[in-house]
C-alpha atoms as a PDB file:
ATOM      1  CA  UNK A   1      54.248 -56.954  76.086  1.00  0.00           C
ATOM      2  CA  UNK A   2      53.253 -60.558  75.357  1.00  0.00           C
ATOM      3  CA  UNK A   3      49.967 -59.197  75.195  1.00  0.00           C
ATOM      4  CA  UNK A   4      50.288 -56.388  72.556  1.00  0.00           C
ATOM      5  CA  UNK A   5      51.977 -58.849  70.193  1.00  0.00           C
ATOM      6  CA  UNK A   6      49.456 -61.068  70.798  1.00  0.00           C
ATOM      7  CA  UNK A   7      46.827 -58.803  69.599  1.00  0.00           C
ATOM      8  CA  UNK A   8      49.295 -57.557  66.788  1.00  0.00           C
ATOM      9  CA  UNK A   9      49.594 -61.375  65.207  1.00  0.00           C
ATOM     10  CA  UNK A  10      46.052 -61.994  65.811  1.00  0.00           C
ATOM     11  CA  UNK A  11      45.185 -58.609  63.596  1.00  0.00           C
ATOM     12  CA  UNK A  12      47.891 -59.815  60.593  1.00  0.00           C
ATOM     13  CA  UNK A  13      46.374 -63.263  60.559  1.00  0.00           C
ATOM     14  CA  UNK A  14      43.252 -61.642  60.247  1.00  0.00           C
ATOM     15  CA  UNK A  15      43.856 -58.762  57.383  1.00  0.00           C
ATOM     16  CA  UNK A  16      46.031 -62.044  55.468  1.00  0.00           C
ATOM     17  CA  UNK A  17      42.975 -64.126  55.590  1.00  0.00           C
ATOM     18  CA  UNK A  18      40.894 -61.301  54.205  1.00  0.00           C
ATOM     19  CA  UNK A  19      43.046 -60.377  51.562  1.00  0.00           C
ATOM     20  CA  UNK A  20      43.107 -64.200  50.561  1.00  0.00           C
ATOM     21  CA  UNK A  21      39.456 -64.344  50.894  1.00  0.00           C
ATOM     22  CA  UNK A  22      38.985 -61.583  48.217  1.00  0.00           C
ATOM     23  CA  UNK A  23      41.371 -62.729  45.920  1.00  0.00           C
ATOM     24  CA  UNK A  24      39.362 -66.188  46.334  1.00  0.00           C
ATOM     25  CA  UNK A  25      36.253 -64.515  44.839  1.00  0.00           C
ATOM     26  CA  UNK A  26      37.738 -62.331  42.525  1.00  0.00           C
ATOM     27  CA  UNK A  27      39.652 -65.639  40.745  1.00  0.00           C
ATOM     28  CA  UNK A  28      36.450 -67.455  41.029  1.00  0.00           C
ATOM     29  CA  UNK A  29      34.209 -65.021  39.747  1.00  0.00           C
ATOM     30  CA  UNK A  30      36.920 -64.745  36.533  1.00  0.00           C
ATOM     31  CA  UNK A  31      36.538 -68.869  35.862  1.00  0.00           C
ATOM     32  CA  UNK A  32      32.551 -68.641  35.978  1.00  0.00           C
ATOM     33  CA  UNK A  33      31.967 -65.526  34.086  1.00  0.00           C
ATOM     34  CA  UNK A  34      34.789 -67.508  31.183  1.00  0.00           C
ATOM     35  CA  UNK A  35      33.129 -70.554  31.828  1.00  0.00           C
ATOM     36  CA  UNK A  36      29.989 -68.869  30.883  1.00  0.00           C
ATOM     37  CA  UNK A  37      31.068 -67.246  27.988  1.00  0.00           C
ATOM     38  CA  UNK A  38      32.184 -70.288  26.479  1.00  0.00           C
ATOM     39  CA  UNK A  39      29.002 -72.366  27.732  1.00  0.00           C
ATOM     40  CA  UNK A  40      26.730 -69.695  25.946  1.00  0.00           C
ATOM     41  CA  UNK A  41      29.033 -69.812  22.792  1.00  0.00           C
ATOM     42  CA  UNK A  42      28.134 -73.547  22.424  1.00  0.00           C
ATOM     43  CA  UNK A  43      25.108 -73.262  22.963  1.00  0.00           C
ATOM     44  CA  UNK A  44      24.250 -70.561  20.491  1.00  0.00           C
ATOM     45  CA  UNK A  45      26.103 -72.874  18.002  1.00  0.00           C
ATOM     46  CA  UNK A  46      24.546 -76.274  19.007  1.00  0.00           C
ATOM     47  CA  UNK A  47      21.159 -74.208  18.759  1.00  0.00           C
ATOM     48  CA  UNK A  48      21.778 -72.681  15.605  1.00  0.00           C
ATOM     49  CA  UNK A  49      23.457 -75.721  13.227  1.00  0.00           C
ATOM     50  CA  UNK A  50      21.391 -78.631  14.726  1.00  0.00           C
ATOM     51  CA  UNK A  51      20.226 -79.518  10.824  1.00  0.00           C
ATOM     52  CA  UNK A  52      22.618 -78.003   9.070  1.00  0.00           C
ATOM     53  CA  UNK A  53      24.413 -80.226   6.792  1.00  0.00           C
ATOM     54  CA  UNK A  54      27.230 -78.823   6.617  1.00  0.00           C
ATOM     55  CA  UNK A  55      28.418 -78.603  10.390  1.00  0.00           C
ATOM     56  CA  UNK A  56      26.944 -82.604  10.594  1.00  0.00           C
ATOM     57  CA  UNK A  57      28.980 -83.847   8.548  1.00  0.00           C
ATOM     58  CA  UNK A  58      32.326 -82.128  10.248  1.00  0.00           C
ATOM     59  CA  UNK A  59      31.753 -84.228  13.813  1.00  0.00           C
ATOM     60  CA  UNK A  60      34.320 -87.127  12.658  1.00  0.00           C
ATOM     61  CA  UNK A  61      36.713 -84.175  11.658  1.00  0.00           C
ATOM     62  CA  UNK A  62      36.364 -81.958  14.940  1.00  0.00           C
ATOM     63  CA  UNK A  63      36.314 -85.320  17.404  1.00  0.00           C
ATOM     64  CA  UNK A  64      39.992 -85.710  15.801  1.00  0.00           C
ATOM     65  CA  UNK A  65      40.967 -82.176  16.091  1.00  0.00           C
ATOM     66  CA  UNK A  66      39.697 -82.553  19.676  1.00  0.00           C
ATOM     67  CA  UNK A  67      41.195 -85.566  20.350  1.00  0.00           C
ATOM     68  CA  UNK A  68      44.861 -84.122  18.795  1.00  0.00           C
ATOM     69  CA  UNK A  69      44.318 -80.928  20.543  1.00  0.00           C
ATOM     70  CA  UNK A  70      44.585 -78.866  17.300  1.00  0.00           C
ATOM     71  CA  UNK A  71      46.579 -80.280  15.570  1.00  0.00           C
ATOM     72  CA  UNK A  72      44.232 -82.676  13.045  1.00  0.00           C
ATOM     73  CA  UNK A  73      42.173 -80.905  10.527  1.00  0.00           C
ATOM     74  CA  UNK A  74      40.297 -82.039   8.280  1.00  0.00           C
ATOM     75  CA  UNK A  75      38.176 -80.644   5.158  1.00  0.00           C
ATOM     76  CA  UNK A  76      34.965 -81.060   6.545  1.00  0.00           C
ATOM     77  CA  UNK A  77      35.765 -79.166   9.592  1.00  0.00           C
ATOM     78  CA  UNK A  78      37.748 -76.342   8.089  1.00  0.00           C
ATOM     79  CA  UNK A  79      34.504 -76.284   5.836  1.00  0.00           C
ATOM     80  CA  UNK A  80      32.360 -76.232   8.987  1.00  0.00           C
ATOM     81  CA  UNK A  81      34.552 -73.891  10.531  1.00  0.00           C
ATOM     82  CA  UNK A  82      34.163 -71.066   7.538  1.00  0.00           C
ATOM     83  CA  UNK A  83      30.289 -72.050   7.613  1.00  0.00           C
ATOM     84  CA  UNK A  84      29.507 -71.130  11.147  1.00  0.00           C
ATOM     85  CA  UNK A  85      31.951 -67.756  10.912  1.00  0.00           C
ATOM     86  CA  UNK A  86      30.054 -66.864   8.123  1.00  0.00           C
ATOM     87  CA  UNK A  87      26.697 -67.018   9.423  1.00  0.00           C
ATOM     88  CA  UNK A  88      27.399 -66.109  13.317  1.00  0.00           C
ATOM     89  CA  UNK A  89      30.410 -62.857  12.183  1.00  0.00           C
ATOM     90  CA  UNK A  90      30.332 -61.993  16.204  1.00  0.00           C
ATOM     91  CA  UNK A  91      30.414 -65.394  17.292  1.00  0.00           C
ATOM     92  CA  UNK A  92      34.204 -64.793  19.477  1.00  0.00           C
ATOM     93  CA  UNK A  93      35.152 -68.624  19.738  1.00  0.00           C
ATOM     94  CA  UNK A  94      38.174 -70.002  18.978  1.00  0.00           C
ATOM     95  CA  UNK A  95      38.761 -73.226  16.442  1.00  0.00           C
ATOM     96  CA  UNK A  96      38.508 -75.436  19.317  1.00  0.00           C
ATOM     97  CA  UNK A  97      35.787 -74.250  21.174  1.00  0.00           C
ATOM     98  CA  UNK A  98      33.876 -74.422  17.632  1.00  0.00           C
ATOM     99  CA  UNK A  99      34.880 -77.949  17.301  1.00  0.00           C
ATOM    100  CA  UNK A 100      33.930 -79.129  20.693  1.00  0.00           C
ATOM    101  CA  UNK A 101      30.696 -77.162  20.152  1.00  0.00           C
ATOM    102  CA  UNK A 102      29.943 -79.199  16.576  1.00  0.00           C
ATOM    103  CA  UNK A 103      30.791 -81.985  18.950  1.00  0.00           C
ATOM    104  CA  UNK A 104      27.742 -81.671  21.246  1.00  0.00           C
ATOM    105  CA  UNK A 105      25.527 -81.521  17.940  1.00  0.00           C
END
């Protein structure tokens, strides 16, 4: 009897440990493929607006929205902000993610 339960803990740990395992990977896999996302979205912009005038002169603007978490904005970046929409229409990132992108400029 000691035996069979035992054998019957030994297979629970083991199908709990699985079932943590794949949850593991499926979470993780979530954060890199956003992570990703977001990485290629800055870089598309950092590419793109290197020299433009425009975006350049919104980096004192989008450190403070940064650095206020949202809730700064200035001129020059809501100017910024309008310029990259308009020329990237599928570009999908949030304000922030746009400002932290003209930050990397």
């Amino acid at each position: 009897m000691k035996r069979l339960r035992l054998i019957g803990a030994a297979a629970l740990l083991a199908c709990a440990s699985s079932a943590f395992a794949s949850s593991f990977v499926v979470t993780t896999d979530t954060l890199v493929r956003a992570t990703g996302m977001t990485s290629n979205a800055t870089s598309d912009i950092t590419n793109s607006f290197r020299d433009d005038k425009i975006v350049l002169e919104a980096r004192d603007d989008a450190a403070s929205f940064v650095a206020s978490q949202g809730d700064i904005r200035g001129s020059h970046l809501e100017a910024a902000l309008r310029h990259i929409r308009g020329k990237l229409p599928s570009l999908a990132a949030n304000d922030m993610q746009l400002a932290q992108a003209i930050l990397t400029i």
